[in-house]
Protein backbone atom coordinates (compact mmCIF):
# COMPACT_ATOMS: atom_id res chain seq x y z
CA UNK A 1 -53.41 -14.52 -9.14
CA UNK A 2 -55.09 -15.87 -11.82
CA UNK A 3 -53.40 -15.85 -15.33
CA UNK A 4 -55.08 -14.52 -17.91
CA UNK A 5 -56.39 -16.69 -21.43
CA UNK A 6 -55.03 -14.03 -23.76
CA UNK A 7 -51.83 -12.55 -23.82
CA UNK A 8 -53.31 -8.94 -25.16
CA UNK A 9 -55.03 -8.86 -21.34
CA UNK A 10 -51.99 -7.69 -20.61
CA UNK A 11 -51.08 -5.28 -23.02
CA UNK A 12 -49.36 -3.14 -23.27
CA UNK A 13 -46.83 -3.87 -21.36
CA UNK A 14 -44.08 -2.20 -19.32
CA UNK A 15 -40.73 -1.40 -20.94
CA UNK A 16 -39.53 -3.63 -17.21
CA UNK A 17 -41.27 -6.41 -18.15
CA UNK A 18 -41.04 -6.08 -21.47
CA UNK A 19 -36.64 -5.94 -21.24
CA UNK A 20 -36.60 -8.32 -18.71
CA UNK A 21 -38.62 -11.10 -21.40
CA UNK A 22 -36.55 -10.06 -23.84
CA UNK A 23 -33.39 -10.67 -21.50
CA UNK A 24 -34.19 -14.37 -20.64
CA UNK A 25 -35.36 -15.44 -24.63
CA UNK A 26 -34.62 -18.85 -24.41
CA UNK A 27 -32.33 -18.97 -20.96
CA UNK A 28 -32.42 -19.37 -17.60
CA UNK A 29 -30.91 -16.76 -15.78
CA UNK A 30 -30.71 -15.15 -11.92
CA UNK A 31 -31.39 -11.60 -11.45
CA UNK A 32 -27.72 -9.96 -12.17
CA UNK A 33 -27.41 -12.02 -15.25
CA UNK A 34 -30.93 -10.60 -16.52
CA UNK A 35 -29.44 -7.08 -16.00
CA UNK A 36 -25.95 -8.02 -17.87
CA UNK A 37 -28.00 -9.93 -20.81
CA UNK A 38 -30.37 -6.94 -21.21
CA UNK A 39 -27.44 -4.39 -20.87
CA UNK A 40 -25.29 -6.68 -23.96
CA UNK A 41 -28.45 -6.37 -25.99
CA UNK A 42 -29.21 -3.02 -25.74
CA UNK A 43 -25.65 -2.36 -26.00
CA UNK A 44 -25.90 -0.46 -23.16
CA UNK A 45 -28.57 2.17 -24.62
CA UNK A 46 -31.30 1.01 -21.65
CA UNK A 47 -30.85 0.11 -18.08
CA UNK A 48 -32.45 -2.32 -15.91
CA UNK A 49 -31.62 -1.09 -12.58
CA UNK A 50 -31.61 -4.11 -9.33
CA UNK A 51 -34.82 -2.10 -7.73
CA UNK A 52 -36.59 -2.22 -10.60
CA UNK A 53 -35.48 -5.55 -11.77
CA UNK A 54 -36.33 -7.69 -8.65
CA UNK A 55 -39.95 -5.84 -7.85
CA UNK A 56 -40.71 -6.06 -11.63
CA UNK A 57 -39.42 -10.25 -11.12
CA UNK A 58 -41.42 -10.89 -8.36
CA UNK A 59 -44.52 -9.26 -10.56
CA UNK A 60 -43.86 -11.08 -13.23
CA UNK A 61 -43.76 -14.75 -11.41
CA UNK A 62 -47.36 -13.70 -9.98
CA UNK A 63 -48.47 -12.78 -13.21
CA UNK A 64 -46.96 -16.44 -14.91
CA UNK A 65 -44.82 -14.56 -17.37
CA UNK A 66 -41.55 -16.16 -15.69
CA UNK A 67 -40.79 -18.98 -13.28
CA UNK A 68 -38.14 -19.60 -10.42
CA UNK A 69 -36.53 -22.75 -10.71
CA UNK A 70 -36.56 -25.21 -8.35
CA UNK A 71 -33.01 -26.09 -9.52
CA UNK A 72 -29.86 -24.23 -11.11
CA UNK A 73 -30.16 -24.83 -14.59
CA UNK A 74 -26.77 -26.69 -14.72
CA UNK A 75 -24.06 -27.70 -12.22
CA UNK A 76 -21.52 -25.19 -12.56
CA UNK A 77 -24.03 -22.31 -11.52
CA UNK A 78 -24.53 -20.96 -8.45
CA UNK A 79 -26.80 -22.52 -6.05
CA UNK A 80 -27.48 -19.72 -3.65
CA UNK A 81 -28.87 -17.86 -6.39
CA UNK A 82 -32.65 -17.69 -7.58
CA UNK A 83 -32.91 -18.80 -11.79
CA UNK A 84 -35.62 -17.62 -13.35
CA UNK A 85 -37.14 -18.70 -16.97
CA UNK A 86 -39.84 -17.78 -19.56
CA UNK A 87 -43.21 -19.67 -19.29
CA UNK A 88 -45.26 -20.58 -22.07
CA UNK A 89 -47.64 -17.94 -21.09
CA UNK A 90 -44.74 -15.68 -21.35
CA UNK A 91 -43.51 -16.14 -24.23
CA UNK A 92 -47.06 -15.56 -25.72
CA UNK A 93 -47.40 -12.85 -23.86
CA UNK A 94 -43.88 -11.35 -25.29
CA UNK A 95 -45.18 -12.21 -29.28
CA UNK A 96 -48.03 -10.40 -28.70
CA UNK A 97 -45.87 -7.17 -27.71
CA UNK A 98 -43.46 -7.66 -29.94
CA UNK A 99 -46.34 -8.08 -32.56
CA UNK A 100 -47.97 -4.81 -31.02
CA UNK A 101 -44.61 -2.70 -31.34
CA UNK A 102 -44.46 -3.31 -34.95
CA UNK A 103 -47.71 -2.34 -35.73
CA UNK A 104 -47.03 1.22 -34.12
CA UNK A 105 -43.49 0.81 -35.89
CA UNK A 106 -45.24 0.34 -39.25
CA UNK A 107 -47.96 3.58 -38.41
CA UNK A 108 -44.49 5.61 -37.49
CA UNK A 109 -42.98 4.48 -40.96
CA UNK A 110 -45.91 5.36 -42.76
CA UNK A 111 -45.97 9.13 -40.97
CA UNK A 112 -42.34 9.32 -41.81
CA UNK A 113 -41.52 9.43 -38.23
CA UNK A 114 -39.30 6.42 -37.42
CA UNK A 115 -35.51 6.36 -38.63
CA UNK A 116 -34.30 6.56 -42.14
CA UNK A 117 -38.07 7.30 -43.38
CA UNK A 118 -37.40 10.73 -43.91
């Protein structure tokens, strides 16, 4: 697959792709950690459930948004399983959503329809 030039191509994006970027930030992590991260930051409000999480994964590495390692990121972590990371691509890609989101965040604010605007 080829990756796109500009991030907005692939706007808007999924709230599965979207959680598992947000996830990962600046980490490395396999698949269960990607649930647990997302789960901490959410504090539990949304779910990444392990079918969605591994078909929306092995989108997202066609796609260029993320990357399997060809290594554990350090020593002490476990070999058998697959690490994943961020591209560069990815992380533009994420900006751009995040960028998006507040935009429709601001509209909502201005229509008195987000919290505390009332």
């Amino acid at each position: 697959m080829t990756t796109p030039s500009d991030p907005r191509e692939l706007l808007p994006l999924s709230p599965p792709v979207y959680h598992v970027l947000l996830a990962l930030g600046d980490e490395a992590m396999h698949g269960y950690a990607i649930m647990q991260a997302f789960n901490d930051k959410t504090g539990g409000e949304d779910a990444l459930l392990p079918g969605t999480l591994y078909a929306t994964i092995a989108r997202m590495v066609e796609a260029g948004l993320i990357a399997e390692l060809a290594e554990p990121p350090d020593e002490s972590s476990d070999r058998r399983r697959r690490y994943y990371r961020v591209t560069d691509f990815g992380r533009r890609v994420a900006v751009a959503e995040s960028e998006r989101l507040g935009r429709l965040l601001d509209v909502a604010r201005s229509q008195r329809l987000a919290p505390g605007t009332r």
